[in-house]
PDB file of N, CA and C in Angstrom:
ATOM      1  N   UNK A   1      12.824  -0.438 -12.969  1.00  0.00           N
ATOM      2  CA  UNK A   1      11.887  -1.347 -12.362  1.00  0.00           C
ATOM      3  C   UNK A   1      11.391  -2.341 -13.392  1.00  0.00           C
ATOM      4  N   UNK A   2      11.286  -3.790 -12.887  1.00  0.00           N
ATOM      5  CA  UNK A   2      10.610  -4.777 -13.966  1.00  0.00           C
ATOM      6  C   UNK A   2       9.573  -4.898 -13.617  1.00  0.00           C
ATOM      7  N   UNK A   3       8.593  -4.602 -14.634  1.00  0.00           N
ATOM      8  CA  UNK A   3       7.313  -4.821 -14.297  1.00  0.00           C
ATOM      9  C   UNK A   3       7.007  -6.326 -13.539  1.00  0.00           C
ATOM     10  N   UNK A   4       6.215  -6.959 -13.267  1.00  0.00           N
ATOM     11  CA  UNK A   4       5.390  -8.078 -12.429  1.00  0.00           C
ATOM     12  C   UNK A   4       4.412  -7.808 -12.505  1.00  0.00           C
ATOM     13  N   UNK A   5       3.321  -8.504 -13.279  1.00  0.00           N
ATOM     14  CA  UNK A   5       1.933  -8.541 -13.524  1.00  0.00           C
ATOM     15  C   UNK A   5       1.232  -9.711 -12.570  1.00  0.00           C
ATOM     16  N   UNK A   6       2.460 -10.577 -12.423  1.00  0.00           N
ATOM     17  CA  UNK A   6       2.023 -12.124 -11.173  1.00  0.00           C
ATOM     18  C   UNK A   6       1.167 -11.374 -10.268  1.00  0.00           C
ATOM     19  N   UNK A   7       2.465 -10.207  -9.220  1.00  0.00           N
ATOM     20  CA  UNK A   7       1.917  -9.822  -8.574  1.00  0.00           C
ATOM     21  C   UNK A   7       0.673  -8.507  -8.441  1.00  0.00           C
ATOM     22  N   UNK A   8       0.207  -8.408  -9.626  1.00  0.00           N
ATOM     23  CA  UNK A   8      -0.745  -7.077  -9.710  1.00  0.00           C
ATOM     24  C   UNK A   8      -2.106  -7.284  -9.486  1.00  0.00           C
ATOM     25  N   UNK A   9      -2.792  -6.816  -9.125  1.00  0.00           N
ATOM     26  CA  UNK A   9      -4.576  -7.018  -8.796  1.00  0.00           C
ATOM     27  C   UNK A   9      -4.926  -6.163  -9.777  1.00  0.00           C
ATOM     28  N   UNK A  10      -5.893  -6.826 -10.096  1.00  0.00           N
ATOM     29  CA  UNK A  10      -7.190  -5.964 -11.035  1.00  0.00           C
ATOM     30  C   UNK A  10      -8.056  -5.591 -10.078  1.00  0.00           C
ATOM     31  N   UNK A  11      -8.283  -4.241 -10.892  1.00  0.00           N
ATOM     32  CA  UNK A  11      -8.491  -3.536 -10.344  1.00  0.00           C
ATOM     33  C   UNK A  11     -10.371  -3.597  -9.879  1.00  0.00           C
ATOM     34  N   UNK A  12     -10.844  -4.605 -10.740  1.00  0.00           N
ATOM     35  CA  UNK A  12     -12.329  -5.155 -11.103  1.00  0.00           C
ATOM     36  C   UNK A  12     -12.359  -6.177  -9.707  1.00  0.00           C
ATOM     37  N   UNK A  13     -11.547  -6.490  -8.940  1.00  0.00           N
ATOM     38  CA  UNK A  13     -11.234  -7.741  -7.963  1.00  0.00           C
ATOM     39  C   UNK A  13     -12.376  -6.986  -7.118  1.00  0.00           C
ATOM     40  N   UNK A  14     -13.719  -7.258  -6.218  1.00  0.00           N
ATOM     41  CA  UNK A  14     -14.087  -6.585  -5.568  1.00  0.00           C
ATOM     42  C   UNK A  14     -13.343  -7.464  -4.187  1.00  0.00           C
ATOM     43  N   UNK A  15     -12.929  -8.000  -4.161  1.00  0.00           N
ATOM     44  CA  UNK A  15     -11.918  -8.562  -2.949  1.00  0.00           C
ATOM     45  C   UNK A  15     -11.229  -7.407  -2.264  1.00  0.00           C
ATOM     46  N   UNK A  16     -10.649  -6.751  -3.082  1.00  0.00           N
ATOM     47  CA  UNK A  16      -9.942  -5.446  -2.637  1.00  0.00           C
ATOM     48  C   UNK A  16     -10.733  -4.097  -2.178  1.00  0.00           C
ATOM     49  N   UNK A  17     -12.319  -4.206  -1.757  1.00  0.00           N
ATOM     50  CA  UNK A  17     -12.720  -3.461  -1.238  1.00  0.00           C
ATOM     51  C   UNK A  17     -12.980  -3.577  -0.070  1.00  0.00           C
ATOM     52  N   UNK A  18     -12.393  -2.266   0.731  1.00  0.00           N
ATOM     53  CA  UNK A  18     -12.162  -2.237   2.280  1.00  0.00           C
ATOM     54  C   UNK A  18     -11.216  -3.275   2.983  1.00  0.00           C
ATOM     55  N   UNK A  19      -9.803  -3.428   2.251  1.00  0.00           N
ATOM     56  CA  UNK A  19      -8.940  -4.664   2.808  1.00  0.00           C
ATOM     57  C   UNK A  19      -7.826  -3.984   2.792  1.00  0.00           C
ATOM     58  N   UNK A  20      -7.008  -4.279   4.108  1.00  0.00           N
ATOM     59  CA  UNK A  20      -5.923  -4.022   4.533  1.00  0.00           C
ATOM     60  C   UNK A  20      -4.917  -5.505   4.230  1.00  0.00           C
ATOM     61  N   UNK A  21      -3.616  -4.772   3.409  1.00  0.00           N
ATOM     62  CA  UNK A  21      -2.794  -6.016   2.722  1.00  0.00           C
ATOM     63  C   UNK A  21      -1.779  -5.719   3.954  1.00  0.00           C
ATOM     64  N   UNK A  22      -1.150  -7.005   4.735  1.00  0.00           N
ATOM     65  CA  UNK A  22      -1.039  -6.772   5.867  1.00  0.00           C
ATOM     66  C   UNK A  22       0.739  -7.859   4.828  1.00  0.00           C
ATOM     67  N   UNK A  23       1.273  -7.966   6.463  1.00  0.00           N
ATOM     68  CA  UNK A  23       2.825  -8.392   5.769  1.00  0.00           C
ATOM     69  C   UNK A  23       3.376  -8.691   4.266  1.00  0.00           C
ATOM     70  N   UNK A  24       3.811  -7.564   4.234  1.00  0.00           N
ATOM     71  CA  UNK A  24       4.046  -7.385   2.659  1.00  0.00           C
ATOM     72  C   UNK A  24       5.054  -7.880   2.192  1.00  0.00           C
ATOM     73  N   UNK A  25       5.111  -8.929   1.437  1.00  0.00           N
ATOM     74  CA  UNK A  25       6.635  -9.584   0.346  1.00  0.00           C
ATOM     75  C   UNK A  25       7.121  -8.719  -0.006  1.00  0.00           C
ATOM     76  N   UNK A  26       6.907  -7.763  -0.968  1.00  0.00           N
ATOM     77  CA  UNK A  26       7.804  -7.195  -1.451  1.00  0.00           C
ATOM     78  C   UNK A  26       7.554  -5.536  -1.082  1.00  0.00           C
ATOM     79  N   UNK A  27       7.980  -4.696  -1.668  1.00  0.00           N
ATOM     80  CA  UNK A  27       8.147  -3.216  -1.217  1.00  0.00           C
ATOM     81  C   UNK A  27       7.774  -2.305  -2.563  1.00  0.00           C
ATOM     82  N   UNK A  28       6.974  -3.207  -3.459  1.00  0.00           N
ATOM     83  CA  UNK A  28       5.848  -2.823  -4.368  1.00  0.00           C
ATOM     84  C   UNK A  28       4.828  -3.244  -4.427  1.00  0.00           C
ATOM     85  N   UNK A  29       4.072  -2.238  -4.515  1.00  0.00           N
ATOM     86  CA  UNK A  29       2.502  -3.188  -4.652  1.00  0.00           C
ATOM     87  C   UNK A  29       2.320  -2.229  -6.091  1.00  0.00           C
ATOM     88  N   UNK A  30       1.665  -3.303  -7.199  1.00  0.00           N
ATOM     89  CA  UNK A  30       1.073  -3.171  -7.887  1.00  0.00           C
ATOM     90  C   UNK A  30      -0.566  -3.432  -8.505  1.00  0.00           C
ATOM     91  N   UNK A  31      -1.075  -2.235  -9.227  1.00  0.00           N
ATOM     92  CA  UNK A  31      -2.382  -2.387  -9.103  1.00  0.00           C
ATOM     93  C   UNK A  31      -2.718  -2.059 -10.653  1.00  0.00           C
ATOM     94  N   UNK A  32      -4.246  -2.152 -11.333  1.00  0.00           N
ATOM     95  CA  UNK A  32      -4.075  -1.527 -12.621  1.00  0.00           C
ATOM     96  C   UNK A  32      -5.570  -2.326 -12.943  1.00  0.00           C
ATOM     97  N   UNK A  33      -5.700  -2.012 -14.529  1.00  0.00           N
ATOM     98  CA  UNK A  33      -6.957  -2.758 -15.239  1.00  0.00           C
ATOM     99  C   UNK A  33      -6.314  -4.044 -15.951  1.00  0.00           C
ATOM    100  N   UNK A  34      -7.618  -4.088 -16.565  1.00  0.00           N
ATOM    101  CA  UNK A  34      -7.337  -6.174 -16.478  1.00  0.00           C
ATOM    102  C   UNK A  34      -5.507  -6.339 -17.545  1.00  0.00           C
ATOM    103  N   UNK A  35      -5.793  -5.399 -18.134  1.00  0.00           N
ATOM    104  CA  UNK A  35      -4.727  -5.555 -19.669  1.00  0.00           C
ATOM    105  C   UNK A  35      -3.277  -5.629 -19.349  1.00  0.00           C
ATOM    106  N   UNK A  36      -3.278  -5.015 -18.282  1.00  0.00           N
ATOM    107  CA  UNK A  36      -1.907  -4.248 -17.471  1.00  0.00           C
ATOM    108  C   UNK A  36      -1.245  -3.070 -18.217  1.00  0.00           C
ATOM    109  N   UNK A  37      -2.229  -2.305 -19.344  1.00  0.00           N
ATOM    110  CA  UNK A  37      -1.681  -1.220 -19.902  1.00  0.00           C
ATOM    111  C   UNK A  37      -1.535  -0.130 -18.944  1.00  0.00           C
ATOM    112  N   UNK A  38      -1.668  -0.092 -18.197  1.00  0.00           N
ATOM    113  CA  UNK A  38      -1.680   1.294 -17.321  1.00  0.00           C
ATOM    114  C   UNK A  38      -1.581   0.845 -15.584  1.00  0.00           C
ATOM    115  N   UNK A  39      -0.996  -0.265 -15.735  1.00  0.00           N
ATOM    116  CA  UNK A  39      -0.437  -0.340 -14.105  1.00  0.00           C
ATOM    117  C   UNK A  39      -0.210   0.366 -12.808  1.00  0.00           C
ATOM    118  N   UNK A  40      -0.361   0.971 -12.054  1.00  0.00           N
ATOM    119  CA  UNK A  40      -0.077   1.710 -11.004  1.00  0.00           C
ATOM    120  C   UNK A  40       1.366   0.794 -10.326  1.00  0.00           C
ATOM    121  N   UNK A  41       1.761   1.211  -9.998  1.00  0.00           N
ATOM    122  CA  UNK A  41       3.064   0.977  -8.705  1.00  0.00           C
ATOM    123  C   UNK A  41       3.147   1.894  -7.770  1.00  0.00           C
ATOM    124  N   UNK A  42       3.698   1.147  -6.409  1.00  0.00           N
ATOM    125  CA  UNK A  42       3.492   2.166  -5.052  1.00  0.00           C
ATOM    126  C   UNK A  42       4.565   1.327  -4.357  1.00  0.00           C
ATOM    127  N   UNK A  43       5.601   1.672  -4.482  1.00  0.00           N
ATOM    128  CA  UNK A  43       6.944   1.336  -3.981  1.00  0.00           C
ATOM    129  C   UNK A  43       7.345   2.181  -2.207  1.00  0.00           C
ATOM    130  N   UNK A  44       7.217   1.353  -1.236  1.00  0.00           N
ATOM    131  CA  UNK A  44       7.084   2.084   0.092  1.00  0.00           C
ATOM    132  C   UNK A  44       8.727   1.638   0.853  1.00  0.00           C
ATOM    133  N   UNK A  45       9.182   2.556   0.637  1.00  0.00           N
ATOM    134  CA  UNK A  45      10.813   2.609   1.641  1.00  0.00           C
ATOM    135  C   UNK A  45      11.828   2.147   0.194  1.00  0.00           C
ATOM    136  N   UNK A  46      13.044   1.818   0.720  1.00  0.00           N
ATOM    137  CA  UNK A  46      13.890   1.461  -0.263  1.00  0.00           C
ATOM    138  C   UNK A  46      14.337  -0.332   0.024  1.00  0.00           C
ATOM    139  N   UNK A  47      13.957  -0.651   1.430  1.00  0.00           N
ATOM    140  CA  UNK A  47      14.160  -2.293   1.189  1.00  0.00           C
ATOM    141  C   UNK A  47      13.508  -3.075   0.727  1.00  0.00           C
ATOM    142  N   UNK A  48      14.128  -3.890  -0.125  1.00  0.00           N
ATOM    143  CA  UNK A  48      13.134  -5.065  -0.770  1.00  0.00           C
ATOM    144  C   UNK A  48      11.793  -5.398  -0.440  1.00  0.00           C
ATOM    145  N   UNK A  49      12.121  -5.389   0.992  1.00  0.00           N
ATOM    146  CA  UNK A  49      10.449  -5.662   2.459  1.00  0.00           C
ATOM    147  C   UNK A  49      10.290  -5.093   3.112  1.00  0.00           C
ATOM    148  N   UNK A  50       9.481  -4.070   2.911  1.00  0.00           N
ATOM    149  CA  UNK A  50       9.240  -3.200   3.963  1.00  0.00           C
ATOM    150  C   UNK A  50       8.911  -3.612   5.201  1.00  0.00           C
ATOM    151  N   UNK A  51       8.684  -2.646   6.293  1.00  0.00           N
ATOM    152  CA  UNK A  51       9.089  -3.099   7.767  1.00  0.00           C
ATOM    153  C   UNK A  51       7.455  -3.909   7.817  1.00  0.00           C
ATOM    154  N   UNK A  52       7.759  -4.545   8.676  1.00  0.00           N
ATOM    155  CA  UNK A  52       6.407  -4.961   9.505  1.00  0.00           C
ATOM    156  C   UNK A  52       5.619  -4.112  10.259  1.00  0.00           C
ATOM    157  N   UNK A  53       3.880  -4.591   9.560  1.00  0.00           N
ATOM    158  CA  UNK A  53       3.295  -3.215  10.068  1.00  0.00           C
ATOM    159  C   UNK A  53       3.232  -2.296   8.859  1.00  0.00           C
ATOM    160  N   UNK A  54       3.940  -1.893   8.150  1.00  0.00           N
ATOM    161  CA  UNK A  54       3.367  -1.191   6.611  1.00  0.00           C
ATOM    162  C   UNK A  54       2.188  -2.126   6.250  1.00  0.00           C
ATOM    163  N   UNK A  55       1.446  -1.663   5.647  1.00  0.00           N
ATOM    164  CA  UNK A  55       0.468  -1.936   4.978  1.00  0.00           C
ATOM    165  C   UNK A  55       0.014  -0.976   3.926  1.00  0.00           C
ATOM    166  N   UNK A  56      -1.072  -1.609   3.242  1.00  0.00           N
ATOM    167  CA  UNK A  56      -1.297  -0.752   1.695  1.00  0.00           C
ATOM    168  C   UNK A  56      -3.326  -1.062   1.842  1.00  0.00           C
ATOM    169  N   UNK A  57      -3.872  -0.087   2.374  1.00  0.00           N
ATOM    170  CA  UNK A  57      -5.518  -0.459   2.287  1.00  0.00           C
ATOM    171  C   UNK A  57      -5.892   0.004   1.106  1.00  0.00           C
ATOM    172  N   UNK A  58      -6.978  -0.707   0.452  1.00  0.00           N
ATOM    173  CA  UNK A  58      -7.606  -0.232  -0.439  1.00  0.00           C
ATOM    174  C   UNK A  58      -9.256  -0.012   0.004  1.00  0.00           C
ATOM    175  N   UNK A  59      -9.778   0.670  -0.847  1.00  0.00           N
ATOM    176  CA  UNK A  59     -11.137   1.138  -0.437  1.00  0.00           C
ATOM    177  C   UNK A  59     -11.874   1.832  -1.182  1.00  0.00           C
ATOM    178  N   UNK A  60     -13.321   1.633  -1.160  1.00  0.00           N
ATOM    179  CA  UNK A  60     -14.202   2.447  -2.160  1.00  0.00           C
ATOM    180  C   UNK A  60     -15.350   3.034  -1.392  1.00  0.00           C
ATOM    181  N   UNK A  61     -16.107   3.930  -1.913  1.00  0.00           N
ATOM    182  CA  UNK A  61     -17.160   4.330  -1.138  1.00  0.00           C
ATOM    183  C   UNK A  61     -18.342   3.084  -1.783  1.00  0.00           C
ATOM    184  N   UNK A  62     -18.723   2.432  -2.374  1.00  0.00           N
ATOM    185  CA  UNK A  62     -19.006   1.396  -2.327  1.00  0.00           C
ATOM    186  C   UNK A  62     -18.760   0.607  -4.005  1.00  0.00           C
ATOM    187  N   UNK A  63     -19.153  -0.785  -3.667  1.00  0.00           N
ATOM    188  CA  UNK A  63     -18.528  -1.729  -4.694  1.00  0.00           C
ATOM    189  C   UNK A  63     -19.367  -0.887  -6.453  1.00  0.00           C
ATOM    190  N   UNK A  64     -20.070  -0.537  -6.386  1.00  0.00           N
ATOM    191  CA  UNK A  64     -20.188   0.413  -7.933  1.00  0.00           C
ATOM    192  C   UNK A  64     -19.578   1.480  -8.321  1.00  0.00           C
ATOM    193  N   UNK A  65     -18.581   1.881  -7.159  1.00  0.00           N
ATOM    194  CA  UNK A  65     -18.175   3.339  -7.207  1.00  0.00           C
ATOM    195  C   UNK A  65     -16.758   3.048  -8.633  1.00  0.00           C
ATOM    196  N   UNK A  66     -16.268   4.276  -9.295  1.00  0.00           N
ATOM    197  CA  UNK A  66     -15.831   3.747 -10.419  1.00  0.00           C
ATOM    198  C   UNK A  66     -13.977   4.077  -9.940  1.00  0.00           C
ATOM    199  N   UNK A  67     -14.012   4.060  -8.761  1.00  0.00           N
ATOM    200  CA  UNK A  67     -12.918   4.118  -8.611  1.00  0.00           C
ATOM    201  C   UNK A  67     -12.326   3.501  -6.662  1.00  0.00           C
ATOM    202  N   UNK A  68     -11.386   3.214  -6.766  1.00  0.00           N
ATOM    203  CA  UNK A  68     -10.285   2.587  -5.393  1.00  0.00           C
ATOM    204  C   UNK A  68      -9.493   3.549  -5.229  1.00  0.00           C
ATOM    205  N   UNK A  69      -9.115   3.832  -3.873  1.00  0.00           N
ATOM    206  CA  UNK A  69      -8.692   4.512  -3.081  1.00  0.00           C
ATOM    207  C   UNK A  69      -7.584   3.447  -2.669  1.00  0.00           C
ATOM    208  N   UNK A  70      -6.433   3.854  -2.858  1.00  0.00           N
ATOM    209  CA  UNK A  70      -5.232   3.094  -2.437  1.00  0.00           C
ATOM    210  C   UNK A  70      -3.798   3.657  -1.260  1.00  0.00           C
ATOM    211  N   UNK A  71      -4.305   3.123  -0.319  1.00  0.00           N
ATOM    212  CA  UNK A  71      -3.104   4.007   0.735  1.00  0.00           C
ATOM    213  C   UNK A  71      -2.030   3.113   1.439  1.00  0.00           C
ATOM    214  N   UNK A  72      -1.063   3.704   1.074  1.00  0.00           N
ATOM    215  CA  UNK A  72       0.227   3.210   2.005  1.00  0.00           C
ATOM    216  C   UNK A  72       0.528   3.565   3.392  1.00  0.00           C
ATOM    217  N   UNK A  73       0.468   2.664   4.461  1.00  0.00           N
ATOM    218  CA  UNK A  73       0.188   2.940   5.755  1.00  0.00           C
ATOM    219  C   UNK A  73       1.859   2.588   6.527  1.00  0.00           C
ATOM    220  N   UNK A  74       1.782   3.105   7.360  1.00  0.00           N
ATOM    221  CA  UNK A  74       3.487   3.173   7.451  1.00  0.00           C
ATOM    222  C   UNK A  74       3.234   2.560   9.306  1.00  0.00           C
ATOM    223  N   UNK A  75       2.154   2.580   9.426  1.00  0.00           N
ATOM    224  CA  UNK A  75       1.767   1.236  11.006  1.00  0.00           C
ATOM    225  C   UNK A  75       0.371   0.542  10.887  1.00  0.00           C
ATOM    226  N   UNK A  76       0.001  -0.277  11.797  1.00  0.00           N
ATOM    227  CA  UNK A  76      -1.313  -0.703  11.616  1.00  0.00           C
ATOM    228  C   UNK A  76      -2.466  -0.093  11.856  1.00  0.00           C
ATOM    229  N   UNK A  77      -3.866  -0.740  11.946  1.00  0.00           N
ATOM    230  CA  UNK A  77      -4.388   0.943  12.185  1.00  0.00           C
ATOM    231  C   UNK A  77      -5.167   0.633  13.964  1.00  0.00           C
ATOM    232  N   UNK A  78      -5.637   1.721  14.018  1.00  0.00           N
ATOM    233  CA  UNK A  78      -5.664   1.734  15.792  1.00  0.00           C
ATOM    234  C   UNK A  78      -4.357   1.617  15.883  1.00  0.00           C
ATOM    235  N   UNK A  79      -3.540   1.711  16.058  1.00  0.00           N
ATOM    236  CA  UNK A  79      -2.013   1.869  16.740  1.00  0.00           C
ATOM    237  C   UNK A  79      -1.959   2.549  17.834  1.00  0.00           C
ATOM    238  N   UNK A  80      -2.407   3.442  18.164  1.00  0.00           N
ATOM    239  CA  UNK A  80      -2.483   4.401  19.278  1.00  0.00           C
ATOM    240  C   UNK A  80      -3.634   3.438  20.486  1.00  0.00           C
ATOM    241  N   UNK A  81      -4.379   3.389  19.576  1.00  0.00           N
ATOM    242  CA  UNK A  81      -5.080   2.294  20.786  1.00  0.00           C
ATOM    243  C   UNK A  81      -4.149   1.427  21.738  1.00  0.00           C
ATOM    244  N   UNK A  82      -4.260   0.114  20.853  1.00  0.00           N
ATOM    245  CA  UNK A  82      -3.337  -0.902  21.184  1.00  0.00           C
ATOM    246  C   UNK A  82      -1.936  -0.394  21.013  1.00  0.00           C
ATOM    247  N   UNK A  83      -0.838   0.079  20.943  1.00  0.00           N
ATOM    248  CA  UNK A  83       0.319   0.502  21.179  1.00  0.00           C
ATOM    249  C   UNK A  83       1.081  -0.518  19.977  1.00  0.00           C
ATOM    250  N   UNK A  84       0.750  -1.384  18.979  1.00  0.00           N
ATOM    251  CA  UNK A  84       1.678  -1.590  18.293  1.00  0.00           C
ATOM    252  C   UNK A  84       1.677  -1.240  17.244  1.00  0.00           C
ATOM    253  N   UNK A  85       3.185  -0.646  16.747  1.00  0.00           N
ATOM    254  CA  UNK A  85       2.874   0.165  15.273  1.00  0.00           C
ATOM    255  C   UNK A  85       3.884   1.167  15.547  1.00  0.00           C
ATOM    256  N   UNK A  86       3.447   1.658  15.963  1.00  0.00           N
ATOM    257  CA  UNK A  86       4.063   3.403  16.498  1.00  0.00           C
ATOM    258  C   UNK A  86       5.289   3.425  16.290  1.00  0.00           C
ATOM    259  N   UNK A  87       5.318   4.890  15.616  1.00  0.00           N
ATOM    260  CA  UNK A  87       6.698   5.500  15.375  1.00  0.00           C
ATOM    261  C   UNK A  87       6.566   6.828  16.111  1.00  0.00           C
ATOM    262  N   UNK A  88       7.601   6.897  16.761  1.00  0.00           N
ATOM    263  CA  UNK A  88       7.980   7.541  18.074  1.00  0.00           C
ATOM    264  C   UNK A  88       9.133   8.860  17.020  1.00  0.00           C
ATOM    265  N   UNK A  89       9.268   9.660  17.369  1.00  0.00           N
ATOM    266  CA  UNK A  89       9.704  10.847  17.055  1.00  0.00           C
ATOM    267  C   UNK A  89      10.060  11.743  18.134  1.00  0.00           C
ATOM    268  N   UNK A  90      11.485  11.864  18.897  1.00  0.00           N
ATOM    269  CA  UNK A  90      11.750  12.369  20.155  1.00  0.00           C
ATOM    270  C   UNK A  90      11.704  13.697  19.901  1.00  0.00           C
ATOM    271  N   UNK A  91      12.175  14.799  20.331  1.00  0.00           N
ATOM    272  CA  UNK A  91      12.005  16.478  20.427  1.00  0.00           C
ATOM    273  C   UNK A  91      13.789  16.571  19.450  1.00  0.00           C
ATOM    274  N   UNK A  92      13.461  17.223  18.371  1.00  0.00           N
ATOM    275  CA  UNK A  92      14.726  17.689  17.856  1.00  0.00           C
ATOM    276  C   UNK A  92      15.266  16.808  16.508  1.00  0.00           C
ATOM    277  N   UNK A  93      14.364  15.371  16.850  1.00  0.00           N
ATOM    278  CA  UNK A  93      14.812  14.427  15.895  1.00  0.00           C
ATOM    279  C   UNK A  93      13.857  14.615  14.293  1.00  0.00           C
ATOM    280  N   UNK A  94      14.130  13.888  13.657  1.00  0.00           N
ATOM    281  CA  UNK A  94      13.577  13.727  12.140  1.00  0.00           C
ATOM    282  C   UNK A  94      13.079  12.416  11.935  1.00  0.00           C
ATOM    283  N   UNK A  95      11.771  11.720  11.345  1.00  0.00           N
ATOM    284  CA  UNK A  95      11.070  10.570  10.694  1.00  0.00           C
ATOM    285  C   UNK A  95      10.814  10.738   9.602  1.00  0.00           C
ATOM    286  N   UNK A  96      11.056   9.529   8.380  1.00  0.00           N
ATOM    287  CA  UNK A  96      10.118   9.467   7.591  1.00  0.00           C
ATOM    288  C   UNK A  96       9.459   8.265   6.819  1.00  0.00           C
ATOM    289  N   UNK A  97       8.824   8.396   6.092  1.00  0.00           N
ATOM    290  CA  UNK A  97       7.738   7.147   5.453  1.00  0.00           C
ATOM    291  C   UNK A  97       8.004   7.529   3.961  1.00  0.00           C
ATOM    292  N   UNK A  98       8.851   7.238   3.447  1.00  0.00           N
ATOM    293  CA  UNK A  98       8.904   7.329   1.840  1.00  0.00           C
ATOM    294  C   UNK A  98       8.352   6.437   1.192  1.00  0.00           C
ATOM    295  N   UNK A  99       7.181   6.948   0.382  1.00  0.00           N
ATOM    296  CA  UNK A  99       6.721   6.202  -0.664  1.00  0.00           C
ATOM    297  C   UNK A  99       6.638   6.637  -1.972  1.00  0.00           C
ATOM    298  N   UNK A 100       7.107   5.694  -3.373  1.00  0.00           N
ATOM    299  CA  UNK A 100       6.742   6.376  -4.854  1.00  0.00           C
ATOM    300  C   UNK A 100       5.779   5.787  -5.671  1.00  0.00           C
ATOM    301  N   UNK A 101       5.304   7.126  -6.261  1.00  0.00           N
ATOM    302  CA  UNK A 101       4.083   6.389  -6.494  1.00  0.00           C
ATOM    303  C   UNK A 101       4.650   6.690  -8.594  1.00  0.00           C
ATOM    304  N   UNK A 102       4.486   5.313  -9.107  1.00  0.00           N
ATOM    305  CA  UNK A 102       4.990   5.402 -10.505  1.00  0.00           C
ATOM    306  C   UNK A 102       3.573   4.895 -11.377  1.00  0.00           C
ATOM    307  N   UNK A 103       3.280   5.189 -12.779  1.00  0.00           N
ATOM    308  CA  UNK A 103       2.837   4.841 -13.481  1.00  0.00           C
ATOM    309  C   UNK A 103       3.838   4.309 -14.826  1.00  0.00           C
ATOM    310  N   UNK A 104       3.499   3.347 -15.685  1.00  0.00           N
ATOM    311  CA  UNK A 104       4.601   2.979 -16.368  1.00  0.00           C
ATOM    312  C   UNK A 104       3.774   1.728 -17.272  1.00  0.00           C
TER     313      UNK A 104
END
């Protein structure tokens, strides 16, 4: 993997609290402190772009808290509500949502 710092958020951004990153370019999201010594990566499926509808929320219990909560979402949310999103899984069959999570 080549790193990309273009695309990385600091992690100090309070922008990124309580935000859902919605159509995703690429099929890494990177995150980390200001330096980029300790980067996080969260690589979701194996295509370049993951499907539409993945998303990656971040979240804190509030903006002083000393840490983000970072999740890879594999539909939108309410999905079950409104019906778009959903991954359907018939009787007998197999799904999955692969995601890796790297430090580097």
């Amino acid at each position: 993997m080549e790193k990309d710092r273009e695309a990385c958020h600091d992690m100090a951004d309070t922008a990124l609290l309580d935000r859902i990153h919605w159509e995703l370019r690429h099929n890494r999201v990177s995150f980390g402190p200001r330096g980029g010594e300790e980067d996080m990566h969260i690589i979701i499926g194996s295509d370049p772009v993951p499907p539409k509808g993945n998303a990656v929320v971040t979240w804190s219990e509030s903006a002083d808290a000393p840490y983000y909560c970072v999740e890879p979402w594999m539909g939108p949310p309410n999905a079950a509500e409104h019906g778009k999103g959903l991954h359907w899984v018939g009787p007998g069959e197999e799904g999955a949502f692969t995601v890796q999570v790297s430090l580097y």
